[in-house]
Protein backbone atom coordinates (compact mmCIF):
# COMPACT_ATOMS: atom_id res chain seq x y z
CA UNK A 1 122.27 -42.75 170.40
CA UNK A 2 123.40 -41.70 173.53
CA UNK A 3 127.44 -39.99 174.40
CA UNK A 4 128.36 -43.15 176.08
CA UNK A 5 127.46 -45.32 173.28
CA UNK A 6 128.89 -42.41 170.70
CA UNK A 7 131.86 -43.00 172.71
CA UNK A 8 131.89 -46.49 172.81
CA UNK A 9 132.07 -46.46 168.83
CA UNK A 10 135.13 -43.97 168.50
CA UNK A 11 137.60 -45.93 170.72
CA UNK A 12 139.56 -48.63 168.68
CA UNK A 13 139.69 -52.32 169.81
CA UNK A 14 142.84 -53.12 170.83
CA UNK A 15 143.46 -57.14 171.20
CA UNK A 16 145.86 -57.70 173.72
CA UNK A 17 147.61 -61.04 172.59
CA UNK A 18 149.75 -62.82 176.02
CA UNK A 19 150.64 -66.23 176.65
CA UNK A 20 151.91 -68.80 174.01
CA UNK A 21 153.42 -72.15 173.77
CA UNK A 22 156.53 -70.68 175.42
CA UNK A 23 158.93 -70.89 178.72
CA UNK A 24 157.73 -67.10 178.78
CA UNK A 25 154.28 -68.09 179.28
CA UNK A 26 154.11 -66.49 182.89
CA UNK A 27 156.13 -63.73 182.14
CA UNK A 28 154.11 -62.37 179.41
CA UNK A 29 150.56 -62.35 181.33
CA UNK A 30 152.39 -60.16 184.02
CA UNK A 31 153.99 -57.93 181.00
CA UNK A 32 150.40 -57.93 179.07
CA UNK A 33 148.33 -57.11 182.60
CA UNK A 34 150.45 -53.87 182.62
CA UNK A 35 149.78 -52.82 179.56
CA UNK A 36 145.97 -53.25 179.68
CA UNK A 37 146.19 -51.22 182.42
CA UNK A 38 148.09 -48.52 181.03
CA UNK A 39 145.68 -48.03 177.94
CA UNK A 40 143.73 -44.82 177.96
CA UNK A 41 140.62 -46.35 178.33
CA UNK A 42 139.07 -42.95 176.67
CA UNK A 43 140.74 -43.79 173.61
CA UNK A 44 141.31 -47.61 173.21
CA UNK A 45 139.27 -50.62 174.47
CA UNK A 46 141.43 -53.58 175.39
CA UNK A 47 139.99 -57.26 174.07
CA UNK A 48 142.22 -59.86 175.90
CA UNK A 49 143.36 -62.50 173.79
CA UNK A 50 145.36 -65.01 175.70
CA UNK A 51 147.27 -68.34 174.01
CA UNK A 52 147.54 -71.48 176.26
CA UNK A 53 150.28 -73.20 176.95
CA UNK A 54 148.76 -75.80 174.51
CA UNK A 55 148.57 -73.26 171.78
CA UNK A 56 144.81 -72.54 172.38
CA UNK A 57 143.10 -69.41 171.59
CA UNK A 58 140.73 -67.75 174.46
CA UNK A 59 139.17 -64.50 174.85
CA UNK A 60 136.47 -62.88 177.84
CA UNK A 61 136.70 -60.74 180.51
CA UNK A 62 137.51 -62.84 182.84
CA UNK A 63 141.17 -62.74 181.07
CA UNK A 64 141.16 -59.07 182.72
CA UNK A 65 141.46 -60.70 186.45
CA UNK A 66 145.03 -60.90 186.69
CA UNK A 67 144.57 -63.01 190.23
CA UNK A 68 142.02 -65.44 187.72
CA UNK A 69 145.33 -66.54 186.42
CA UNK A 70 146.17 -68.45 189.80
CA UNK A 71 143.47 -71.34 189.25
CA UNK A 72 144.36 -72.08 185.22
CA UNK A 73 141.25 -74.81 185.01
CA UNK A 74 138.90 -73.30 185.89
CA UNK A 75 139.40 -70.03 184.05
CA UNK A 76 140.44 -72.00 180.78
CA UNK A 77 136.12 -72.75 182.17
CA UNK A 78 135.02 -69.60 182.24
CA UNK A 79 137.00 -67.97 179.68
CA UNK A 80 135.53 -68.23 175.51
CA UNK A 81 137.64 -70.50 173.21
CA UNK A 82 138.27 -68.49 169.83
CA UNK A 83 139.82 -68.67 166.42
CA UNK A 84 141.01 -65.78 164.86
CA UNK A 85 140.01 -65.34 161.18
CA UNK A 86 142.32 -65.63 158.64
CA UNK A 87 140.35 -63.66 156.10
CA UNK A 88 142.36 -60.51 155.39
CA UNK A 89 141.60 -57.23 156.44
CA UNK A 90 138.11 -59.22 158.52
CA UNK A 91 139.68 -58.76 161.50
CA UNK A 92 137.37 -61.08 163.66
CA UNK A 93 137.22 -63.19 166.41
CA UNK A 94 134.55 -65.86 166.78
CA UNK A 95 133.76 -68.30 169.53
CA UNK A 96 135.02 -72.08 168.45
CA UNK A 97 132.78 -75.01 169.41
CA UNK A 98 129.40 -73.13 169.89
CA UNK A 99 126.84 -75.87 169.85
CA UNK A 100 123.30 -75.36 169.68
CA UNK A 101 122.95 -74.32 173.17
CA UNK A 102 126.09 -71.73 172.78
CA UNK A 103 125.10 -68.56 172.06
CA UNK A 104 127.89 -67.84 169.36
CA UNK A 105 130.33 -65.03 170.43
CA UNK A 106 132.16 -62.63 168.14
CA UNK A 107 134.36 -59.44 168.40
CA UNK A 108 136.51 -57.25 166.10
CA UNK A 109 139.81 -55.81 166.96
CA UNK A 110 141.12 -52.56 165.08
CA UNK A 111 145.01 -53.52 166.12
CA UNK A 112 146.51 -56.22 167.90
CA UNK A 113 149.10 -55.84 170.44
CA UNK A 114 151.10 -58.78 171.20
CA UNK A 115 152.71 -58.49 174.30
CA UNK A 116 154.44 -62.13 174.09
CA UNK A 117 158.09 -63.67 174.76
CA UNK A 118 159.86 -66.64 173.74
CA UNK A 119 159.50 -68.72 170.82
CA UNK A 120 156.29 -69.34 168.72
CA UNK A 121 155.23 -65.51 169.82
CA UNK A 122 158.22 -63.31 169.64
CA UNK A 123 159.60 -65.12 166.91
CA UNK A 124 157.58 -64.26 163.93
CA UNK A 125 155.08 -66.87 163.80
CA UNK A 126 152.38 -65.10 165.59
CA UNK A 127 153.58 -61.96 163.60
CA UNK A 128 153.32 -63.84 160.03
CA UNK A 129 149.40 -64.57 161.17
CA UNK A 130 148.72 -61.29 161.70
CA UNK A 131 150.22 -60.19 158.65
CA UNK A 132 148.52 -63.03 156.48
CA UNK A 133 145.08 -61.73 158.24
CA UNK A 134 145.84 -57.91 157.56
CA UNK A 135 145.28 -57.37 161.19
CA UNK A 136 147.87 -54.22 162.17
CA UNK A 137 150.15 -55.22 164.78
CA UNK A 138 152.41 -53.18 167.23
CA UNK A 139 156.35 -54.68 167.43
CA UNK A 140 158.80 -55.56 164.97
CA UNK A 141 157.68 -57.62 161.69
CA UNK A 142 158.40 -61.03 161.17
CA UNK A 143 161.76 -60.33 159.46
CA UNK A 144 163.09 -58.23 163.08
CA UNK A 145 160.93 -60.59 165.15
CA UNK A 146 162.45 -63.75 163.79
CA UNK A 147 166.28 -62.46 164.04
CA UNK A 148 166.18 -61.09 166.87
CA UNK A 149 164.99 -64.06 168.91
CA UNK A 150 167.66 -65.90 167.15
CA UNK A 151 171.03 -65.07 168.80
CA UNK A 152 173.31 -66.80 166.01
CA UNK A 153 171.28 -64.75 163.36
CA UNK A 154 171.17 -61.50 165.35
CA UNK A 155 174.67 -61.44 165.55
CA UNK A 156 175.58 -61.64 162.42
CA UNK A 157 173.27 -58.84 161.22
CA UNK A 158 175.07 -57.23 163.92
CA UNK A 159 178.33 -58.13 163.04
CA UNK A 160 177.58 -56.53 159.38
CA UNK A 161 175.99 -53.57 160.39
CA UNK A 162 179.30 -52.45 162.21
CA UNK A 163 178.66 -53.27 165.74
CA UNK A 164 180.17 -54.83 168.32
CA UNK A 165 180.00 -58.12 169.46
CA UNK A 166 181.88 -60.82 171.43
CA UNK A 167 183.57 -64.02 169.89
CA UNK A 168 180.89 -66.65 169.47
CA UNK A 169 180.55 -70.14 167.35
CA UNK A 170 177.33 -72.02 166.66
CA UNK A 171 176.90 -75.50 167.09
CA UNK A 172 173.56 -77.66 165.91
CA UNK A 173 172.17 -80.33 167.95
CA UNK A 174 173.16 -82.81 164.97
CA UNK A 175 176.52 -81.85 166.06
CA UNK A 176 176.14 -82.70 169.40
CA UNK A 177 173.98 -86.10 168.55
CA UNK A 178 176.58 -87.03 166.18
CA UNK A 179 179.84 -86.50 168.39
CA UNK A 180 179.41 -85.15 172.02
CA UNK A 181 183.44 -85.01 172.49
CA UNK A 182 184.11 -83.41 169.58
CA UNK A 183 181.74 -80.73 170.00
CA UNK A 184 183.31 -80.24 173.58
CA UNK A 185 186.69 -79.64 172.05
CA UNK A 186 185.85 -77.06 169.71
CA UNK A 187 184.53 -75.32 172.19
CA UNK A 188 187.73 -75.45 174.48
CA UNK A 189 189.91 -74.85 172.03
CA UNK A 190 188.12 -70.86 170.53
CA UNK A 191 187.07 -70.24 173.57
CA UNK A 192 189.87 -70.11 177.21
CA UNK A 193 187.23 -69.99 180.24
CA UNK A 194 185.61 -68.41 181.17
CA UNK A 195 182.99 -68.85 178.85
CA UNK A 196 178.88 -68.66 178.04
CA UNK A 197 176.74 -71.61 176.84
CA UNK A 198 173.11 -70.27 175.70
CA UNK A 199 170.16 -71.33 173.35
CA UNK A 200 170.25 -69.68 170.34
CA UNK A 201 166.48 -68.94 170.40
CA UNK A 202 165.15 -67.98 174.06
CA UNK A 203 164.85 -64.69 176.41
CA UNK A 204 164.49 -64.20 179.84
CA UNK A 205 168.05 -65.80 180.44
CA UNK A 206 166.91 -69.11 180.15
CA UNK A 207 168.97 -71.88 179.82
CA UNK A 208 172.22 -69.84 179.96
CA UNK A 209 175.33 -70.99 181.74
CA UNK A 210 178.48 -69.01 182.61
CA UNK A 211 181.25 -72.09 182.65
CA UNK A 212 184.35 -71.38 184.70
CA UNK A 213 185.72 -74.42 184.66
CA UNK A 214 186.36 -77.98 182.10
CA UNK A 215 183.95 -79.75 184.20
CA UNK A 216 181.20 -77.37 183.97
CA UNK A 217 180.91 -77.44 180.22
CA UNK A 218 179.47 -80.86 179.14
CA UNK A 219 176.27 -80.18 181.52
CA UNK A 220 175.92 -76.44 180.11
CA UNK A 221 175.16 -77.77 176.97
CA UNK A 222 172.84 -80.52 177.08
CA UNK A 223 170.52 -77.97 179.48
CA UNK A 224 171.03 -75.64 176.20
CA UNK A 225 170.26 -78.34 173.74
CA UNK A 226 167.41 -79.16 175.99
CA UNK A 227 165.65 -75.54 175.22
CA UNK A 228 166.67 -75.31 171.09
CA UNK A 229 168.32 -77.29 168.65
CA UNK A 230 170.97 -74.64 167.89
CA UNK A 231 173.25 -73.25 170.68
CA UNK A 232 175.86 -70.88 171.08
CA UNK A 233 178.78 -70.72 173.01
CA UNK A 234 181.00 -67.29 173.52
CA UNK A 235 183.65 -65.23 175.13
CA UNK A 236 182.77 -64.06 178.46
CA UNK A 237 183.41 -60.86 179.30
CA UNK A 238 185.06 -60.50 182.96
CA UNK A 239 184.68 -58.23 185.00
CA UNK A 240 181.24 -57.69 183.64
CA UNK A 241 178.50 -55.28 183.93
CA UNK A 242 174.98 -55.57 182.13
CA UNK A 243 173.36 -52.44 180.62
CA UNK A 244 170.30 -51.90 179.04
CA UNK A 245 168.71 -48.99 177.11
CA UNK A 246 165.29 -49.61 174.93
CA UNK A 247 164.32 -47.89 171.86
CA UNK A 248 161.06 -46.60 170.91
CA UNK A 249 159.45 -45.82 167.54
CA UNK A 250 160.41 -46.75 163.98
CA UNK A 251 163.52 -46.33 161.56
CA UNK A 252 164.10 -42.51 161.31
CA UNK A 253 162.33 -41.60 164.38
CA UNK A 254 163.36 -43.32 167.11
CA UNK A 255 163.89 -42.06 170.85
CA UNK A 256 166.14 -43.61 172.88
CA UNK A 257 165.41 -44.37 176.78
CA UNK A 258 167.23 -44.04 179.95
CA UNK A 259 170.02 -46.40 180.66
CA UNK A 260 170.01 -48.91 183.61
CA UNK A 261 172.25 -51.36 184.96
CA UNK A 262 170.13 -54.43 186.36
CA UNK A 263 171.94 -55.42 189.86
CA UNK A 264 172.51 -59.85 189.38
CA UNK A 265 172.45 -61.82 192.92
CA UNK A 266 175.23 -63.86 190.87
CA UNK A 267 177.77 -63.74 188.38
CA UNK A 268 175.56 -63.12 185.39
CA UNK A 269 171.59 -61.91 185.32
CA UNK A 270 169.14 -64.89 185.91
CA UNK A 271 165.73 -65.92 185.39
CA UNK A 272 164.74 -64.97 188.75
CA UNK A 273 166.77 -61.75 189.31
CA UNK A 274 164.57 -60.41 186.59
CA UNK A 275 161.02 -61.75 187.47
CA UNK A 276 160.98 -63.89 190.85
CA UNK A 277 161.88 -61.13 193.14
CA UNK A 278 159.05 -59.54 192.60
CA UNK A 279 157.05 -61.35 190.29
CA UNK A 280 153.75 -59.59 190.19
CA UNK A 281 155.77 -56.48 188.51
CA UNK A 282 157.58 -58.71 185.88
CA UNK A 283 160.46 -57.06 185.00
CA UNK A 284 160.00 -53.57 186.12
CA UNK A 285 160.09 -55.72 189.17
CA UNK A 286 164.02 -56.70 189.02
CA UNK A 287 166.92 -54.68 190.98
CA UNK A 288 168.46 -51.89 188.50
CA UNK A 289 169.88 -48.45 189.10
CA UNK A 290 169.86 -46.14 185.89
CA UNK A 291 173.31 -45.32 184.57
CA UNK A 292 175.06 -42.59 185.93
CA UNK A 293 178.84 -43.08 184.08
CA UNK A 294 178.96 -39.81 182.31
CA UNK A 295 177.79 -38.39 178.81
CA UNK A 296 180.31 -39.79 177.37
CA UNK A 297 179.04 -43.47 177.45
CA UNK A 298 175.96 -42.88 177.52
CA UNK A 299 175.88 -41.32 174.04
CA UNK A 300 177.71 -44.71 173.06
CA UNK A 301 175.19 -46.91 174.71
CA UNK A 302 172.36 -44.86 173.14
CA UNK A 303 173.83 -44.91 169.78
CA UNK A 304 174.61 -48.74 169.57
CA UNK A 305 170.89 -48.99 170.28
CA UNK A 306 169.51 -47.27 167.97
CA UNK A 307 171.77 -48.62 165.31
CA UNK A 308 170.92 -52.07 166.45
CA UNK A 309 167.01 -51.25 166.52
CA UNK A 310 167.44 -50.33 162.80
CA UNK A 311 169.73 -52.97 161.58
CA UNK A 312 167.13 -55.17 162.70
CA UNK A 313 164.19 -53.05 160.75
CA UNK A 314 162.88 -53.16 164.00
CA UNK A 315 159.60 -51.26 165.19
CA UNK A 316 157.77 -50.41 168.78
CA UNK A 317 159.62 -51.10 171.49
CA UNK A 318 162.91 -52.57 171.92
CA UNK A 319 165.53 -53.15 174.66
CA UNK A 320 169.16 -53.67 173.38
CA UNK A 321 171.28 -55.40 176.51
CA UNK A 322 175.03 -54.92 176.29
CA UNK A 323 178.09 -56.15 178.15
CA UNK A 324 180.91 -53.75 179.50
CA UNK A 325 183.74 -55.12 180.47
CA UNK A 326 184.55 -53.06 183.69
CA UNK A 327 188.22 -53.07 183.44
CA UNK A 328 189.08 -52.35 178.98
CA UNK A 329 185.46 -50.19 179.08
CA UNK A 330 184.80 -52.57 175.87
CA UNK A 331 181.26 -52.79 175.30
CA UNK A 332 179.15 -55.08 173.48
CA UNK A 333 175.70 -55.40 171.92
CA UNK A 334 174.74 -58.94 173.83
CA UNK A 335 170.90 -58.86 171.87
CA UNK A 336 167.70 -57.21 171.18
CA UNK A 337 164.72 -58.22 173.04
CA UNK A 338 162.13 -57.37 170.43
CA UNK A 339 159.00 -57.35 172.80
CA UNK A 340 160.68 -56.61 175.83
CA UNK A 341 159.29 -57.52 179.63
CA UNK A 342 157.16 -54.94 180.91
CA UNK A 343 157.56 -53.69 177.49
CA UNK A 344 160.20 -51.62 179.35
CA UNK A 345 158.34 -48.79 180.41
CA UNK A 346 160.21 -48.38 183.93
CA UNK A 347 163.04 -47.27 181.63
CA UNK A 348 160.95 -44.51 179.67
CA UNK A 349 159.07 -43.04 182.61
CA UNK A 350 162.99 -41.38 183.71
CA UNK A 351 163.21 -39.93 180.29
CA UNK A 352 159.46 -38.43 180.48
CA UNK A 353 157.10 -40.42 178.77
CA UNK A 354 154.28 -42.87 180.63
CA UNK A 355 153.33 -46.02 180.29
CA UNK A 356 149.97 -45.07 179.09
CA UNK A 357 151.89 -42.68 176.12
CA UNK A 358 154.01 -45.68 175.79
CA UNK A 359 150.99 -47.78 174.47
CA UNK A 360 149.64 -44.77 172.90
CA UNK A 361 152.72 -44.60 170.82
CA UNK A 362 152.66 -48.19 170.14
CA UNK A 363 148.97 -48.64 168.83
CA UNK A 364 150.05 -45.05 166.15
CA UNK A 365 152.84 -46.84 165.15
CA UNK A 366 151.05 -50.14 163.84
CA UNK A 367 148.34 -48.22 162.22
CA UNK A 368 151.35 -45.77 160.35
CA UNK A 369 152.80 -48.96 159.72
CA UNK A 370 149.27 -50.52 157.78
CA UNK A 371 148.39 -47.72 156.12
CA UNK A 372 152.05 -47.20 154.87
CA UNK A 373 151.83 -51.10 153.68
CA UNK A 374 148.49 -50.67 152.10
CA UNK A 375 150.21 -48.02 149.50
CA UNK A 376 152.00 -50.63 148.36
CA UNK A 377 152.22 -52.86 145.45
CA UNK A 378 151.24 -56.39 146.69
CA UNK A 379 149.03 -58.10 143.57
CA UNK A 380 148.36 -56.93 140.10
CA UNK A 381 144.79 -56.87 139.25
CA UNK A 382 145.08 -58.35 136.03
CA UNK A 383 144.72 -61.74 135.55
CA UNK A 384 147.11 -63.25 133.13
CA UNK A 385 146.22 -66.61 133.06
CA UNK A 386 142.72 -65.92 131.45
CA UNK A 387 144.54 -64.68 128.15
CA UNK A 388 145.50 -68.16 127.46
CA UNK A 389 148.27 -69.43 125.11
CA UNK A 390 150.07 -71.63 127.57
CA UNK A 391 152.13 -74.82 126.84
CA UNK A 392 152.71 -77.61 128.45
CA UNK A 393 151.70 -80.98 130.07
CA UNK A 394 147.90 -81.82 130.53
């Protein structure tokens, strides 16, 4: 065997999971193109797995092309529809529908990194998959994941760990189907406006609406209701400014990242103020400046984060976005974005560590995190129904 092909046996397969059923979709091929490219290809060898927007597994090279991505049919074409097995600890992907003039297709990934946002990827589902496969996985697990893409959830866990967060009430779209006005007026009378109407369940600031006035409100929340079936409404905070610090690592040894302060074209921080400016970069893309208000906050912000990382038994990389009110110097802890966009790295390289140590970290933090799961208790290897004796109806 020659060094190359010694080589090619010591790196570890790393599947790269992007895309989903999700309002993300886009965002998370731009965030899961950077991080292929940031993997020490020395060490690792990336195996792109991409989900359609109809849920459908692919895999192939041709998922490498980032520009591929601007004709979807005919990659979808040239790219190899997959299943992933669901055999634990197998670790395989084979080629679905290979006829008898396929040739079948197979590959096995060591790890998975899923570099997804939005629901049916962020959420826990994908996570629970992986988990029922034995497949290690980088990112929260489905506990953190599920949480903290829930807003009315997250804040509660927040709420109980200590921390602080605005005034809020939840409201289910039974609620809303059931009595429209009524819903309206509960809102009006917690909350004097201005005030926030969001999805309980997205990212990317989709589907949020700042409401300054009566008239405003009614619309806010059917586009809500249009994204989820749960929505909240809260206190804004006025005059406000947006900070965000991300978290790396696991409970016990986490490192905290710079701060920055993302610059909105309007009153609050859009869809496209993170990702359409420049949308080739994602959301290392979006106007920011780091923080530069003293130690003094700074220790607060960096604190709350790592508090919040753990309350939510999170793992990898986080970002934890909080409000200041720019007049009181109140601050908040608005939510956790569990797989963050760009997986935040533009915040880490100020503090000294690179994207490609980012992913580094990442991939040694799933495998710590299987091997510390496989010293665990999880079946008994006795069988007590073959010693017989039971009662009951035939």
């Amino acid at each position: 065997m020659n060094e190359q092909a010694k080589n090619e046996q010591l790196r570890i397969n790393v599947g790269v999971i992007f895309g989903g059923r999700s309002v993300e979709h886009e965002v998370s091929i731009i965030s899961a193109h950077q991080a292929i490219a940031a993997l020490d290809s020395v060490k690792y060898r990336a195996v792109p797995i991409y989900i359609s927007k109809e849920g459908q597994w692919y895999s192939g090279d041709v998922l490498l092309d980032l520009k591929a991505f601007k004709n979807m049919p005919q990659l979808l074409k040239d790219a190899i529809p997959i299943e992933i097995s669901a055999n634990y600890g197998q670790k395989e992907l084979f080629s679905r529908g290979s006829g008898l003039f396929k040739k079948p297709w197979s590959e096995h990934i060591d790890v998975a990194l899923p570099v997804v946002h939005g629901t049916s990827v962020e959420d826990g589902c994908l996570q629970g998959l992986l988990e029922t496969a034995g497949i290690p996985y980088a990112g929260p697990g489905v506990l953190g994941s599920a949480v903290g893409m829930d807003k009315i959830m997250m804040k509660g866990v927040l709420r109980e760990a200590g921390l602080p967060v605005v005034d809020y009430r939840a409201y289910a779209l039974h609620q809303w189907q059931e009595d429209e006005e009524a819903l309206l007026a509960d809102i009006e009378q917690a909350f004097a406006y201005p005030l926030v109407i969001k999805p309980a369940n997205l990212g990317s600031s989709i589907g949020i609406t700042l409401v300054n006035e009566p008239e405003q409100l009614r619309d806010a929340v059917e586009l809500a209701f249009s994204f989820s079936t749960r929505v909240i409404a809260e206190l804004a905070v006025t005059p406000l400014r947006e900070i965000n610090c991300a978290v790396l690592g696991a409970p016990g040894e986490l490192i905290t990242s710079r701060c920055e302060e993302p610059k909105a074209c309007d009153e609050i921080l859009s869809f496209a103020d993170k990702y359409l400016a420049s949308s080739s970069k994602g959301m290392s893309g979006a106007k920011r400046r780091l923080l530069d208000d003293g130690p003094e906050l700074t220790a607060k912000i960096e604190d709350y984060a790592a508090r919040a990382f753990t309350a939510l038994d999170c793992r990898g990389v986080c970002r934890v976005d909080f409000l200041l009110n720019a007049a009181s110097g109140e601050l908040y802890v608005n939510e956790l974005n569990t797989i963050p966009g760009s997986l935040s790295f533009y915040l880490f390289e100020p503090a000294g560590i690179s994207f490609s140590e980012l992913v580094d970290r990442l991939v040694r933090l799933a495998l710590e995190r299987k091997r510390m799961q496989e010293r665990l208790t999880t079946v008994y290897t006795s069988n007590i129904l073959a010693q017989g004796g039971f009662k009951g109806k035939k």
